[in-house]
N, C-alpha and C. Protein backbone atom coordinates (compact mmCIF):
# COMPACT_ATOMS: atom_id res chain seq x y z
N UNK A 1 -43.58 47.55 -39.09
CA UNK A 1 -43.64 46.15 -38.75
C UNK A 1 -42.25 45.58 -38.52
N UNK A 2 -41.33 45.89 -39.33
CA UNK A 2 -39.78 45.57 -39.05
C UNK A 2 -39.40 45.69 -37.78
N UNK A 3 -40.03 47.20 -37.47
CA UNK A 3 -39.26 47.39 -35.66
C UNK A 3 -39.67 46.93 -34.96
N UNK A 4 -40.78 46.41 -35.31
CA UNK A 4 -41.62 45.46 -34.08
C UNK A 4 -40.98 44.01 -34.20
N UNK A 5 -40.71 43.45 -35.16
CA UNK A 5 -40.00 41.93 -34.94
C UNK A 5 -38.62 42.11 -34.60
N UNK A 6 -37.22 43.30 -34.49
CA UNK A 6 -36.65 43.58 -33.97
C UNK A 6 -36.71 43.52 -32.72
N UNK A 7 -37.83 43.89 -32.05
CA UNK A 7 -37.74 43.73 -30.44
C UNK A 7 -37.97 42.53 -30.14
N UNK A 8 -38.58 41.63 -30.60
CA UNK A 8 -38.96 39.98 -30.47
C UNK A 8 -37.75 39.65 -29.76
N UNK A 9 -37.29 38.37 -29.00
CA UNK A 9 -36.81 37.59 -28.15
C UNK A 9 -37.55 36.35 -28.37
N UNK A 10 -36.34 35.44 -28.50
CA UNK A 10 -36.72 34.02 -29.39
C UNK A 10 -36.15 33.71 -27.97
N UNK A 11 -36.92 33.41 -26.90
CA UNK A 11 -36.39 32.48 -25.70
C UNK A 11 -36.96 31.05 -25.83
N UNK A 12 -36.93 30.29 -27.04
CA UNK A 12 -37.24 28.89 -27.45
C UNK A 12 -35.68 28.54 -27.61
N UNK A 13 -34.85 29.56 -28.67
CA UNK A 13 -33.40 29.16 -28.72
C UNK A 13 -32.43 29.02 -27.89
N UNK A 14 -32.93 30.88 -26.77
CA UNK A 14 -32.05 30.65 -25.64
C UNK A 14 -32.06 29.39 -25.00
N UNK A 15 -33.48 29.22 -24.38
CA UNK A 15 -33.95 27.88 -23.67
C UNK A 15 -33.15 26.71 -24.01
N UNK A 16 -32.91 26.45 -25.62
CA UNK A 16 -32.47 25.72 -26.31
C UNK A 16 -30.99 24.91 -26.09
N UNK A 17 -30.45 26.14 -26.31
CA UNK A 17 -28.47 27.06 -26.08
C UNK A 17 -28.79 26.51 -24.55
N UNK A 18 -29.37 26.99 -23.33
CA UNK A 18 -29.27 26.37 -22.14
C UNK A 18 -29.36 24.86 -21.43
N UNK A 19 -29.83 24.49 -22.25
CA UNK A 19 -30.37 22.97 -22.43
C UNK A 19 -29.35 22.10 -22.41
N UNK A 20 -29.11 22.61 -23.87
CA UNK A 20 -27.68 21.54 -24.45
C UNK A 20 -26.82 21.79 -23.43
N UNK A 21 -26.73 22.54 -22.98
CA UNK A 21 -25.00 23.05 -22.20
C UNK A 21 -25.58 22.02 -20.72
N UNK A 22 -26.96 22.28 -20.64
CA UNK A 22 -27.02 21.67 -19.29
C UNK A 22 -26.83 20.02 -19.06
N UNK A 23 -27.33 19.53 -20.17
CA UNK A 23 -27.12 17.74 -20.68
C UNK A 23 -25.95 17.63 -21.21
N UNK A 24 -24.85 18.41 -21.54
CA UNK A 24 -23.29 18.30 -21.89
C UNK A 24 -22.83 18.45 -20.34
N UNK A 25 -23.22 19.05 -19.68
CA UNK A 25 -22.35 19.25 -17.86
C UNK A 25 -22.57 17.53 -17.51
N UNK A 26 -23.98 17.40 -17.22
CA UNK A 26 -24.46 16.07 -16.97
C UNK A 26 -23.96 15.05 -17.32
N UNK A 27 -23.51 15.09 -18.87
CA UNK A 27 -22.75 13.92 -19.32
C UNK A 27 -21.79 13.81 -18.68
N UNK A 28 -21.01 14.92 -19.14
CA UNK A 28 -19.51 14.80 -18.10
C UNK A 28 -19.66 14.36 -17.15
N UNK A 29 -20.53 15.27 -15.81
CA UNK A 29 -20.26 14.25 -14.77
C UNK A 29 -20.83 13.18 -14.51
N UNK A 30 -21.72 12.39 -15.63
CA UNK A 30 -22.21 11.13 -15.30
C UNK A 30 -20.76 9.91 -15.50
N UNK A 31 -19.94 10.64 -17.14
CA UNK A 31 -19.07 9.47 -17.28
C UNK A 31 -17.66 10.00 -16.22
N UNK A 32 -17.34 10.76 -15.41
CA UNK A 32 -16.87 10.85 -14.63
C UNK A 32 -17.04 10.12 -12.99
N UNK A 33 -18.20 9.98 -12.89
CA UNK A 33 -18.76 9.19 -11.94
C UNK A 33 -18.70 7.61 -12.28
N UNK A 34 -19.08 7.35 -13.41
CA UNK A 34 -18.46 6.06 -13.99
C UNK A 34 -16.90 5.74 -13.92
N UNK A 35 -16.10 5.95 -14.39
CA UNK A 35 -14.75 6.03 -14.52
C UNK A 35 -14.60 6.11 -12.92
N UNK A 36 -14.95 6.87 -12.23
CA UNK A 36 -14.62 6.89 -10.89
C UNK A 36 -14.99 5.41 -10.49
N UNK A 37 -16.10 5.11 -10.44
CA UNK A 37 -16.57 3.54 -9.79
C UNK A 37 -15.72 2.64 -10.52
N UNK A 38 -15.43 2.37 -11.76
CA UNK A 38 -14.74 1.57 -12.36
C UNK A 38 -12.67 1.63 -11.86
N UNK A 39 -12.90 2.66 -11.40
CA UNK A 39 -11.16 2.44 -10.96
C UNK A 39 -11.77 1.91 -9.43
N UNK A 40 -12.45 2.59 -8.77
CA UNK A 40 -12.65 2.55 -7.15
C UNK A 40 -13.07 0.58 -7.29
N UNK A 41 -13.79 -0.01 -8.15
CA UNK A 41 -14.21 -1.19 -8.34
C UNK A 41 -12.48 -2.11 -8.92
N UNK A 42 -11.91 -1.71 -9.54
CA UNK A 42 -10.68 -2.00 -9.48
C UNK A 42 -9.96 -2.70 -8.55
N UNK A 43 -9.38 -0.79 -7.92
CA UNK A 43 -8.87 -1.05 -6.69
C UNK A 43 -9.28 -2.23 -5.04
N UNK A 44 -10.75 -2.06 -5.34
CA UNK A 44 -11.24 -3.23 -4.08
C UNK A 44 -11.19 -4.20 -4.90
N UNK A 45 -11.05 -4.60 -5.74
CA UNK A 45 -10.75 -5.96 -6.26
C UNK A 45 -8.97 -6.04 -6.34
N UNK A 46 -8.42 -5.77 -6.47
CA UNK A 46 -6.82 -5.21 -5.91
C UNK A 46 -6.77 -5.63 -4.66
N UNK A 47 -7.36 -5.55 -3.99
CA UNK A 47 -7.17 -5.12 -2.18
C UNK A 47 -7.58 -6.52 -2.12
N UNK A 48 -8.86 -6.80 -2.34
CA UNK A 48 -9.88 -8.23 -1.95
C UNK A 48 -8.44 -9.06 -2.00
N UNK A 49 -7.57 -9.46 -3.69
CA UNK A 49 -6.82 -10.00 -3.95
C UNK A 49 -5.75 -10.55 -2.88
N UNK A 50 -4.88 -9.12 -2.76
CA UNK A 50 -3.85 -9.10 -1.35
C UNK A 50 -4.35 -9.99 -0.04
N UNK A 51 -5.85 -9.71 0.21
CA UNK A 51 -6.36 -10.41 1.33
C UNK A 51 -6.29 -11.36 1.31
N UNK A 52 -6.70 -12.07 0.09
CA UNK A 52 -6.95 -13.21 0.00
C UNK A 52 -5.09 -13.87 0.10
N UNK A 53 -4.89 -13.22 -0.41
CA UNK A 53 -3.03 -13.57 -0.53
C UNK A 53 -2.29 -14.14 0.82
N UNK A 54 -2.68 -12.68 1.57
CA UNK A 54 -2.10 -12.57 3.27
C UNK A 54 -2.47 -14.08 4.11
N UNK A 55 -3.57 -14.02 3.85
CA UNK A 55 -4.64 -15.27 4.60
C UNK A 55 -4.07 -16.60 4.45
N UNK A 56 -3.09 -16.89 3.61
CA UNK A 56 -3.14 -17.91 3.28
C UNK A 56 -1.73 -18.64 3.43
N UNK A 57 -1.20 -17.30 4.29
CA UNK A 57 0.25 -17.56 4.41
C UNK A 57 0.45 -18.54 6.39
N UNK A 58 1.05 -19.60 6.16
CA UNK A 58 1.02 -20.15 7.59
C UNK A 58 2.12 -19.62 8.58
N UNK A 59 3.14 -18.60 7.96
CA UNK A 59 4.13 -18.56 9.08
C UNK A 59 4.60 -17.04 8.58
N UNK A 60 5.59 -16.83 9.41
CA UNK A 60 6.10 -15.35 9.36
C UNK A 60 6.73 -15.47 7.91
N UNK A 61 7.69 -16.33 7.59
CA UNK A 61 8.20 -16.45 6.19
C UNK A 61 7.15 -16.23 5.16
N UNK A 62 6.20 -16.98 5.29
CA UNK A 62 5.19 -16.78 4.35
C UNK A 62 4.53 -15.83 3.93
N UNK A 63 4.56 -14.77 5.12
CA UNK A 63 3.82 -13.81 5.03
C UNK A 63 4.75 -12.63 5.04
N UNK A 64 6.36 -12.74 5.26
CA UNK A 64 6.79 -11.62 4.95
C UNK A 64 7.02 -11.96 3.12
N UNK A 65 7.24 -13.29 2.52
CA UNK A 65 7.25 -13.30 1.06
C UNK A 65 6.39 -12.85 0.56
N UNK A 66 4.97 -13.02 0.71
CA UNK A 66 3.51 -12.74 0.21
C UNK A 66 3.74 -10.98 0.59
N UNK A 67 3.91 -10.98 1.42
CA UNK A 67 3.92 -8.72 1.31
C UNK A 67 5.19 -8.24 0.35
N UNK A 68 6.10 -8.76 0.25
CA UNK A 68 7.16 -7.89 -0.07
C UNK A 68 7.29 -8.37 -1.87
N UNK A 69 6.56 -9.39 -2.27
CA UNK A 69 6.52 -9.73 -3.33
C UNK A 69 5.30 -9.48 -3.99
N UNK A 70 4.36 -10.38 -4.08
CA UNK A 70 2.35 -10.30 -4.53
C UNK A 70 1.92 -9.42 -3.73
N UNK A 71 1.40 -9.05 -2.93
CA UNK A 71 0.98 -8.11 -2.15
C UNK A 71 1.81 -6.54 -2.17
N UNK A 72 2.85 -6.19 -2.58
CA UNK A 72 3.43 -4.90 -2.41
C UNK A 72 3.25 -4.10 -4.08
N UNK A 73 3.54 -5.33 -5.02
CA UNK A 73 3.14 -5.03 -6.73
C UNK A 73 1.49 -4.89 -6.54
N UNK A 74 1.30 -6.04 -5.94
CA UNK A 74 -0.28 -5.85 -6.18
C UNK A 74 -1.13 -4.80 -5.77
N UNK A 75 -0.51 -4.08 -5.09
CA UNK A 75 -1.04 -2.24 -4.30
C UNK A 75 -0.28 -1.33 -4.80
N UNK A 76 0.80 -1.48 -5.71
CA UNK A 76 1.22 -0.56 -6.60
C UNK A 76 2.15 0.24 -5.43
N UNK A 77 2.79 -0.46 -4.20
CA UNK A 77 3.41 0.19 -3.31
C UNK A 77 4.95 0.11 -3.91
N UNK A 78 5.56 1.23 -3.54
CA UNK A 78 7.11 0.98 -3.78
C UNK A 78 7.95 0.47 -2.78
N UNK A 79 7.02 0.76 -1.04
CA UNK A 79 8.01 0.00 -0.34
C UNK A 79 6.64 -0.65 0.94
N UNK A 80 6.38 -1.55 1.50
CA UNK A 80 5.93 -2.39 2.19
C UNK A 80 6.78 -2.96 3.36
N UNK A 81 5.94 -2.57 4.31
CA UNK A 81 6.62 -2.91 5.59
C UNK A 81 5.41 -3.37 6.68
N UNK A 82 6.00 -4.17 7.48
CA UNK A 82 4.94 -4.79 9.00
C UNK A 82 6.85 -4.72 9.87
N UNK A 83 6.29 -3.76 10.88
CA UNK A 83 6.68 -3.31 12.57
C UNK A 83 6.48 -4.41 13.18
N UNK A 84 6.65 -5.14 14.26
CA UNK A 84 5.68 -5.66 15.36
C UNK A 84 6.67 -5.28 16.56
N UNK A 85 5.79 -5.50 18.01
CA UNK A 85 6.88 -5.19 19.15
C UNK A 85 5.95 -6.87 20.28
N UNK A 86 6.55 -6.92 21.23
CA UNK A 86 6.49 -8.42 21.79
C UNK A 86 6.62 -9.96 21.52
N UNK A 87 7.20 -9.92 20.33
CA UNK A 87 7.74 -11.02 20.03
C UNK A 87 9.14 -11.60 18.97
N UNK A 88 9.26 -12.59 18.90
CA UNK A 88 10.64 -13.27 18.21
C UNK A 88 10.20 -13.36 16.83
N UNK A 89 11.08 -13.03 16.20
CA UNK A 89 10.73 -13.36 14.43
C UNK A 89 11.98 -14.49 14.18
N UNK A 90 11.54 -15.18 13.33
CA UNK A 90 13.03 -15.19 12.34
C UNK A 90 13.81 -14.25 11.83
N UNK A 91 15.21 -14.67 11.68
CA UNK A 91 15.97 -13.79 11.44
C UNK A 91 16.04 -13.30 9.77
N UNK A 92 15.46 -14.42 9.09
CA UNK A 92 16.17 -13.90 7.55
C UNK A 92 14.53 -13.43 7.09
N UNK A 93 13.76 -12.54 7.42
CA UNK A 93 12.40 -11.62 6.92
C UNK A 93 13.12 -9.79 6.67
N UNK A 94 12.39 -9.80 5.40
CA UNK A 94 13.12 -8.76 4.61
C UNK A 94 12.21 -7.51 4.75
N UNK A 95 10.79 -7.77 5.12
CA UNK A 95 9.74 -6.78 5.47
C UNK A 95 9.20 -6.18 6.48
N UNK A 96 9.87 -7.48 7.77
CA UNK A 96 8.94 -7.62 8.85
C UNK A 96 9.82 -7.27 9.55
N UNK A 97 9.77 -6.81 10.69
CA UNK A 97 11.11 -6.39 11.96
C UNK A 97 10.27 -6.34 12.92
N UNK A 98 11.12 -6.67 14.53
CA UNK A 98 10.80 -6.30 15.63
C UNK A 98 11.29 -5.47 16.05
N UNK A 99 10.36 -4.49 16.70
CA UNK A 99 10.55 -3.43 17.46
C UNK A 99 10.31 -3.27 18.73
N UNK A 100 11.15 -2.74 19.89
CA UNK A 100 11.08 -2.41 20.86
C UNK A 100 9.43 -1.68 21.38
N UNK A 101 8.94 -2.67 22.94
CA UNK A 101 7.83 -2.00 23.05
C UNK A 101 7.80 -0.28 23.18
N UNK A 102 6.53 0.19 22.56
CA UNK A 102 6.68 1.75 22.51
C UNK A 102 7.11 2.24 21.40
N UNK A 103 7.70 1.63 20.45
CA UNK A 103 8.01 2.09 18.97
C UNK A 103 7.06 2.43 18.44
N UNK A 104 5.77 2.12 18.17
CA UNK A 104 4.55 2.11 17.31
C UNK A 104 4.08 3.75 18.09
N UNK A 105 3.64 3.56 19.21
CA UNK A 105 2.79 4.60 20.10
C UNK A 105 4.25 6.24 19.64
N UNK A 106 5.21 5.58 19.50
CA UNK A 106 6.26 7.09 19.77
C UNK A 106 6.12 7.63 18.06
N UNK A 107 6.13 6.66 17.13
CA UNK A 107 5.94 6.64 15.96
C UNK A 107 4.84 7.49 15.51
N UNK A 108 3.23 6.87 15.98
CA UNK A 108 2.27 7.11 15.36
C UNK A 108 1.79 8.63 16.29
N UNK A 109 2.25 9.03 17.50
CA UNK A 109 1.68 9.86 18.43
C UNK A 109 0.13 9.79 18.91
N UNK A 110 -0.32 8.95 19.19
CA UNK A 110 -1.84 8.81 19.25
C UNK A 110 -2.71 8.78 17.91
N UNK A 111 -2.07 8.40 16.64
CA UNK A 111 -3.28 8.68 15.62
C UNK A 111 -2.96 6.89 15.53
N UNK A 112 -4.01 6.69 14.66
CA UNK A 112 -4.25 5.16 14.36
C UNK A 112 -3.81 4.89 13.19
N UNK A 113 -4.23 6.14 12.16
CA UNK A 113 -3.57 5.87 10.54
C UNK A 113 -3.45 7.05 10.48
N UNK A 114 -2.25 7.43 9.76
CA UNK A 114 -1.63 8.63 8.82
C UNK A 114 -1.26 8.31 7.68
N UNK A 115 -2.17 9.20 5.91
CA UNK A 115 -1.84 9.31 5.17
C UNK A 115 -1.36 10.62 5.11
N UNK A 116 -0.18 10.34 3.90
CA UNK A 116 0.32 12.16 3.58
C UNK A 116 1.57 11.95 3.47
N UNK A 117 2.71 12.98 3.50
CA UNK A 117 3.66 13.33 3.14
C UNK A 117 4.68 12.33 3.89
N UNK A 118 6.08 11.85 3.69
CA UNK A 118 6.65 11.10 4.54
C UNK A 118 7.17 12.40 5.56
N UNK A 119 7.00 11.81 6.81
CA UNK A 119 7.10 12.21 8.02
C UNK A 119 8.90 11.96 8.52
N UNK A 120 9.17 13.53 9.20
CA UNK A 120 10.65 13.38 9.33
C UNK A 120 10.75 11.99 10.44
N UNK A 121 9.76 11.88 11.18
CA UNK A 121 10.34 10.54 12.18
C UNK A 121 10.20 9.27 11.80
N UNK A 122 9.26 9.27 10.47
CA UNK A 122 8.82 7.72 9.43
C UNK A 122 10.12 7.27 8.96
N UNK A 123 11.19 8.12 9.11
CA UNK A 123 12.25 8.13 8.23
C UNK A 123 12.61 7.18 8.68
N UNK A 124 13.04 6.62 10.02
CA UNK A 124 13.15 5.22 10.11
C UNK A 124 13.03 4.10 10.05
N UNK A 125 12.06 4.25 9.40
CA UNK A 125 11.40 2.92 8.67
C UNK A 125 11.95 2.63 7.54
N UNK A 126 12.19 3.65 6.57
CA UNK A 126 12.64 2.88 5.19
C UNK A 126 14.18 3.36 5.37
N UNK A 127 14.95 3.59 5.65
CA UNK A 127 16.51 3.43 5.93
C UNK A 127 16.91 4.09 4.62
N UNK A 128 17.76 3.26 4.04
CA UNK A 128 18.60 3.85 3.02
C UNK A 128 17.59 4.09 1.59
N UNK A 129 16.81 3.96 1.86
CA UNK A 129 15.55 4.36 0.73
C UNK A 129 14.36 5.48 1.27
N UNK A 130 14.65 6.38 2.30
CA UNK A 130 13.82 7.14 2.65
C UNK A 130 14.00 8.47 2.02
N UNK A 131 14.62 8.76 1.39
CA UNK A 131 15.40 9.46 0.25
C UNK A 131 14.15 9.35 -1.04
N UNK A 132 13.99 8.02 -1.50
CA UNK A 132 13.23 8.05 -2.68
C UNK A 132 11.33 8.12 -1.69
N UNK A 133 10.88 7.99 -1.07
CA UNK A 133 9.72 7.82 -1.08
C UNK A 133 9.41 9.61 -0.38
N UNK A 134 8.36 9.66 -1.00
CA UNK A 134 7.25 10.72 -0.71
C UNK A 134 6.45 10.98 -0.08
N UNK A 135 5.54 9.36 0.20
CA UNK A 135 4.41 9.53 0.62
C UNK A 135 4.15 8.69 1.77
N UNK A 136 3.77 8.37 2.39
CA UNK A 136 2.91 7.27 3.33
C UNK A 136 1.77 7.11 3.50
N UNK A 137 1.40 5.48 4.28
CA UNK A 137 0.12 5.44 4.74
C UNK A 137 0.19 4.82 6.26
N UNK A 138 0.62 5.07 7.09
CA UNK A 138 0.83 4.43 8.70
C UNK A 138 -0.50 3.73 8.86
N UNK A 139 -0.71 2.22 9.66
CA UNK A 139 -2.04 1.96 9.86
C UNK A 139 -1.12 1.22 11.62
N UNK A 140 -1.66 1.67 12.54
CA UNK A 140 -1.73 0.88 13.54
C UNK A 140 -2.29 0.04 14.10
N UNK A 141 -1.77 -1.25 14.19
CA UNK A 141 -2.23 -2.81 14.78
C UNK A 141 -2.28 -3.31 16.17
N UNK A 142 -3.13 -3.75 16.36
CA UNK A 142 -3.21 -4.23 17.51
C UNK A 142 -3.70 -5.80 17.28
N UNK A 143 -2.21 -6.55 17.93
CA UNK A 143 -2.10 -8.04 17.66
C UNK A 143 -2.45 -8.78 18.66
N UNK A 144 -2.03 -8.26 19.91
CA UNK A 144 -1.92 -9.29 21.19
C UNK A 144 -1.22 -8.96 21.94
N UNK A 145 0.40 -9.40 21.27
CA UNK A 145 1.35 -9.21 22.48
C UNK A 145 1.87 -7.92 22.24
N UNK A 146 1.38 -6.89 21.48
CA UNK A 146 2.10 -5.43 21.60
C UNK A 146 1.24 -5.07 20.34
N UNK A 147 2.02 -4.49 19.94
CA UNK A 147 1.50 -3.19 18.99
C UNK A 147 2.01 -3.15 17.31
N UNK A 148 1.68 -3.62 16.77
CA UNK A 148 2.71 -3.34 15.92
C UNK A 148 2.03 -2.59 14.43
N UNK A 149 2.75 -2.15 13.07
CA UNK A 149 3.04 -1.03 12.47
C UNK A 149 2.76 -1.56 10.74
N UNK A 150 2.00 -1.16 10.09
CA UNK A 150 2.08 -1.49 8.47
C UNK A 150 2.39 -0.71 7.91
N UNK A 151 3.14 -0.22 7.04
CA UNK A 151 3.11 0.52 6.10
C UNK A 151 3.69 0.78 4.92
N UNK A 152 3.00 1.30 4.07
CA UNK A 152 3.05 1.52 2.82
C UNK A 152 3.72 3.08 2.31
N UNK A 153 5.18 2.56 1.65
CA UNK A 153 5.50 4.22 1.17
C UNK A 153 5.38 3.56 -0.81
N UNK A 154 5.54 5.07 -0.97
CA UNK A 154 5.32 5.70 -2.44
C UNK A 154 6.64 6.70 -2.68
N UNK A 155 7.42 6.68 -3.88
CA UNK A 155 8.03 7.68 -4.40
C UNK A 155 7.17 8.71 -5.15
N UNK A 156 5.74 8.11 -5.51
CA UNK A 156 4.53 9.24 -5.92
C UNK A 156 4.53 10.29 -4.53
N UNK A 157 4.53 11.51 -4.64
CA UNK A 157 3.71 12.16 -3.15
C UNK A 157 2.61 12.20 -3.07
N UNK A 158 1.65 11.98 -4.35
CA UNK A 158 0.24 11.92 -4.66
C UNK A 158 -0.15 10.92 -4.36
N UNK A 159 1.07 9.93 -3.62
CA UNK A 159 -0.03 8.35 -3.72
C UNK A 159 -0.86 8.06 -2.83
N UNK A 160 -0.26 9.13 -1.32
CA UNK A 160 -1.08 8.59 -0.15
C UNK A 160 -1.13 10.33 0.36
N UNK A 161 -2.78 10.80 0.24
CA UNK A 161 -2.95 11.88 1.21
C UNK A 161 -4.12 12.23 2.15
N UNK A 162 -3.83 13.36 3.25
CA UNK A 162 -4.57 13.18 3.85
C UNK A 162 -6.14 13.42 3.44
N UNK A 163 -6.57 13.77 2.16
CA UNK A 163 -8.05 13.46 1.72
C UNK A 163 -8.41 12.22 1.14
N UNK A 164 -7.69 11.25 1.06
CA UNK A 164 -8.17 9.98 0.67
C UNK A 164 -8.58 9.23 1.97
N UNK A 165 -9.83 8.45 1.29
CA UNK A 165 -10.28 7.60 2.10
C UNK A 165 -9.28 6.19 2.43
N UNK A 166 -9.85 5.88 3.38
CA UNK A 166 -8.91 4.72 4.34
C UNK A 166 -9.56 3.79 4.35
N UNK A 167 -11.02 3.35 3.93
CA UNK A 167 -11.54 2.15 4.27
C UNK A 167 -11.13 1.28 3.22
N UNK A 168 -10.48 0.73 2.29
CA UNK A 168 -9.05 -0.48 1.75
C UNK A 168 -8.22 -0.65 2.17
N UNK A 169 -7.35 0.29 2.59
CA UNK A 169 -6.21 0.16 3.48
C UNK A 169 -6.51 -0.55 4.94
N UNK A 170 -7.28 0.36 5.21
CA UNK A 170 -7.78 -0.46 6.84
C UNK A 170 -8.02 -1.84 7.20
N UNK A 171 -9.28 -1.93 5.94
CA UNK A 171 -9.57 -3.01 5.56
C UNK A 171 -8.15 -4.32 5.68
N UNK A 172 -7.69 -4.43 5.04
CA UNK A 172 -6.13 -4.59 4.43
C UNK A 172 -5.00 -4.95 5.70
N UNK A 173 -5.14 -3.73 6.17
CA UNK A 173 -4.53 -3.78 7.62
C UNK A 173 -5.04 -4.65 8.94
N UNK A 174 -6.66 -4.47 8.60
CA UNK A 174 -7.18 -5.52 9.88
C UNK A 174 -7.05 -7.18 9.55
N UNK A 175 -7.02 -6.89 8.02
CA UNK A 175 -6.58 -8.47 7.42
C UNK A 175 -5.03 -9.35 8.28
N UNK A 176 -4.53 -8.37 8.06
CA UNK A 176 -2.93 -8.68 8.45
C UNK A 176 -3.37 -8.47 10.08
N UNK A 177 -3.59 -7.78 10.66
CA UNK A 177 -3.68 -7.83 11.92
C UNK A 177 -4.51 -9.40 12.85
N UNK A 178 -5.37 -9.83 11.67
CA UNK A 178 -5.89 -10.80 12.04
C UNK A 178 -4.88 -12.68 12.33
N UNK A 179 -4.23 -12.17 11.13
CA UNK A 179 -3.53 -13.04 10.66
C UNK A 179 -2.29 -13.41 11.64
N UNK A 180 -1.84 -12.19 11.84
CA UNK A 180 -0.44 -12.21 12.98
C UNK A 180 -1.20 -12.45 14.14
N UNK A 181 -2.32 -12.27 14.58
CA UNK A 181 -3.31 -12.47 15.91
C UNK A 181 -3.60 -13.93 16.21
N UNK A 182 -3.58 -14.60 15.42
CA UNK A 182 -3.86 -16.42 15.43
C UNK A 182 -1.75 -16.39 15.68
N UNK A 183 -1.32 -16.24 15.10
CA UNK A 183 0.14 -16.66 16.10
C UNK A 183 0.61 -16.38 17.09
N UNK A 184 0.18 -15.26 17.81
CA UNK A 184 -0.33 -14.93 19.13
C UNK A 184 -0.61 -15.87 20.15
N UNK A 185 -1.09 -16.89 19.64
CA UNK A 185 -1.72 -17.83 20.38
C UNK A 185 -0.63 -18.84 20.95
C-alpha cells in the first residue's frame, strides 16, 4: 500500500503553486499599468498646463518669457527653443530667433518631428551649451509666413527617444504654432 501512495501526484498543489505565481504576475502588471497611467495622467496635465500658459501670452515678449521660464521647468526641459523664418522679432528674446528661409527644411530633412540623440547638425541650435545636452525633440511648424522650429533639449539622453510617443509634444507644438499663427495676421 505504501508504494502505491508513492506514485500518487497531488496536482491540487501543483495547480495551486501555479495559481499563486499566476495572480502574483497579474498583480505586478496590473500595478504597473497603474503607475504607468498615473505618471502618463501627470504628464498631460503638465502639458495641458504649458498650453494653457502659451495661450495667454499677447506678444513675442510674452511668449518668449512664458517658454524659457513656466513652460521650459514645467516640461522638465533643460533647454527650450522656438526657430521662426519670415519675419521681424524683437531684439531682446532669449528663446526665440529668426532664421533665414530654409533653415527649418535643411535642419529637419523632410521629417516633421525627431526624437533621439542630439544630432551633429542640431548643434546649432543650442551654441555654447550643445556640449551639455543629449537628447532632443525637433517638432516642425507651420505658421504662415515660413516655417519655423521648437525644440526641446535634455542633458538626460533618456529624455527624448525615438520609441516614445509624440502625441504631448505635438500637441504642445500645434499650441504654439497656433499662437504665433494669429500674429501672422
Amino acid at each position: 500500500m505504501a508504494s502505491e501512495q508513492a506514485n500518487i501526484l497531488d496536482f491540487e498543489a501543483a495547480s495551486r503553486v501555479r495559481m499563486l505565481e499566476r495572480v502574483r504576475s497579474l498583480t505586478l502588471t496590473r500595478d504597473a499599468l497603474v503607475e504607468t497611467a498615473r505618471q502618463n495622467h501627470a504628464i498631460m496635465a503638465q502639458v495641458h498646463g504649458a498650453v494653457l500658459d502659451i495661450i495667454a501670452a499677447d506678444d513675442w515678449v510674452a511668449l518668449d518669457h512664458r517658454l524659457q521660464h513656466r513652460v521650459r521647468t514645467t516640461l522638465n526641459a533643460d533647454f527650450l527653443g522656438l526657430w521662426v523664418e519670415g519675419t521681424t522679432l524683437p531684439k531682446d528674446l532669449s528663446g526665440i530667433q529668426v532664421r533665414p528661409e530654409g533653415f527649418v527644411a535643411e535642419l529637419m530633412h523632410g521629417q516633421f518631428e525627431y526624437l533621439g540623440p542630439v544630432s551633429p547638425q542640431s548643434e546649432v541650435l543650442y551654441k555654447n551649451r550643445a556640449a551639455e545636452m543629449q537628447s532632443e525633440a525637433l517638432i516642425r511648424l507651420d505658421w504662415g509666413p515660413g516655417e519655423a522650429l521648437l525644440a526641446f533639449a535634455a542633458k538626460d539622453r533618456y529624455a527624448y527617444g525615438a520609441g516614445q510617443g509624440t502625441e504631448l509634444i505635438s500637441f504642445f507644438a500645434r499650441a504654439v504654432e497656433r499662437v504665433i499663427s494669429h500674429w501672422a495676421r
